[in-house]
Protein backbone atom coordinates (compact mmCIF):
# COMPACT_ATOMS: atom_id res chain seq x y z
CA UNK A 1 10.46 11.73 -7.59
CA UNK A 2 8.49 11.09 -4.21
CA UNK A 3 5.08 11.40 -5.76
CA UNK A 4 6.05 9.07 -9.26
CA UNK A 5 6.76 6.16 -7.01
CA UNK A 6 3.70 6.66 -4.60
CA UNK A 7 1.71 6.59 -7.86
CA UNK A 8 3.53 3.12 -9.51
CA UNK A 9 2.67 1.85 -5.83
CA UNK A 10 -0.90 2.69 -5.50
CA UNK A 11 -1.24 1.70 -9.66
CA UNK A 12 0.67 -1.93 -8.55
CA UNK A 13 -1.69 -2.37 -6.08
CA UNK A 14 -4.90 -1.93 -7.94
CA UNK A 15 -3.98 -4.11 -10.41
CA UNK A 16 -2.83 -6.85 -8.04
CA UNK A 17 -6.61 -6.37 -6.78
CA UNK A 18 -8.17 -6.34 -10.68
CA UNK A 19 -6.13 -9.49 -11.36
CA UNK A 20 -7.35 -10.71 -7.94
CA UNK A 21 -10.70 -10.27 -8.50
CA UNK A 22 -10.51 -11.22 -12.21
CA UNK A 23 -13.01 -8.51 -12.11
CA UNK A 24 -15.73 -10.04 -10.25
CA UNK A 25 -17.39 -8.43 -7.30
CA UNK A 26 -16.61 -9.71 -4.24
CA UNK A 27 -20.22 -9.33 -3.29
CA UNK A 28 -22.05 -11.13 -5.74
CA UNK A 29 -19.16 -13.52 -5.84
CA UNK A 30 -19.48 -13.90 -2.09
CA UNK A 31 -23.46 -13.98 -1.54
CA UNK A 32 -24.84 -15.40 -5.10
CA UNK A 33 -21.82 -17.41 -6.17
CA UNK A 34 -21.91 -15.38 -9.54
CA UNK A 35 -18.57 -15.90 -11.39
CA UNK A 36 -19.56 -13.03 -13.70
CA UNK A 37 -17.16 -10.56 -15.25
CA UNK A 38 -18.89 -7.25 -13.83
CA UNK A 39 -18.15 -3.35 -14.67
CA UNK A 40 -17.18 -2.24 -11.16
CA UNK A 41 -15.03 -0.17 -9.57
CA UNK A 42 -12.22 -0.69 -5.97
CA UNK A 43 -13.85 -0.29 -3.13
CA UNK A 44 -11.31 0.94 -0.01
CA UNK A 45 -12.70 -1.65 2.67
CA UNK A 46 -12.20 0.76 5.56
CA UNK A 47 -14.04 3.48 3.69
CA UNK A 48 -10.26 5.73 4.04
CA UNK A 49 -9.45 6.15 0.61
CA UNK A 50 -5.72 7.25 1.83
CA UNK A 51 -5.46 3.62 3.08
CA UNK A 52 -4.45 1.94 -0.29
CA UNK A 53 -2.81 -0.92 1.29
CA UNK A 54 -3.90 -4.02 -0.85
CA UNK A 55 -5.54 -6.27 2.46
CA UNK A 56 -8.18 -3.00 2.34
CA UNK A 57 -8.73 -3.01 -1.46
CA UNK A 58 -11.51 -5.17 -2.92
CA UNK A 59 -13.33 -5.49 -6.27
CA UNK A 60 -16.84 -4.16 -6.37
CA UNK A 61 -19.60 -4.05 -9.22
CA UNK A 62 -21.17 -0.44 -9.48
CA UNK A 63 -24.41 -1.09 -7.55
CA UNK A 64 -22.74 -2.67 -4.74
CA UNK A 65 -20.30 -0.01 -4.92
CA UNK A 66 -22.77 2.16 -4.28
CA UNK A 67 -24.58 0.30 -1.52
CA UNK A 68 -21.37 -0.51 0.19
CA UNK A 69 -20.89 3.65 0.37
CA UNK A 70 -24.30 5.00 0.84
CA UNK A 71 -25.39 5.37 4.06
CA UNK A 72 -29.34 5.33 4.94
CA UNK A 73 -31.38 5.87 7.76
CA UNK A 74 -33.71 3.16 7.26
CA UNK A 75 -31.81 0.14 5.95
CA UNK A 76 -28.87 -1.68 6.99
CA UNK A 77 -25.86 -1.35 4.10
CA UNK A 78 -22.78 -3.56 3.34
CA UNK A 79 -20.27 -3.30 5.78
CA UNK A 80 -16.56 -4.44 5.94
């Protein structure tokens, strides 16, 4: 019984964040004022993906996804 209501929490909570987000990334929302409906994925702010509280969940299209969870040795990334 533990793990069903874990799941209906964490399933609660991403949907909170989709309906949030209206599905626009919070980057290109944020930098280029784009009000775009984007294919994206959640992004776990603190980069913890067993932190699912919804203050650490944000909407992200796939390339900033991407950039937000690559790390390089040459160029600065997204951060929190």
């Amino acid at each position: 019984m533990e793990n069903k209501r874990r799941k209906a929490t964490v399933m609660k909570t991403e949907t909170d964040v989709l309906a949030r987000s209206r599905h626009r990334c919070a980057l290109c929302f944020g930098l280029y004022r784009d009000p775009a409906v984007k294919q994206g994925q959640i992004a776990h702010v603190d980069h913890n993906r067993a932190n699912a509280a919804y203050e650490n969940l944000v909407f992200l299209c796939l390339p900033h996804h991407d950039q937000y969870d690559s790390s390089t040795s040459q160029s600065k990334n997204f951060g929190p």
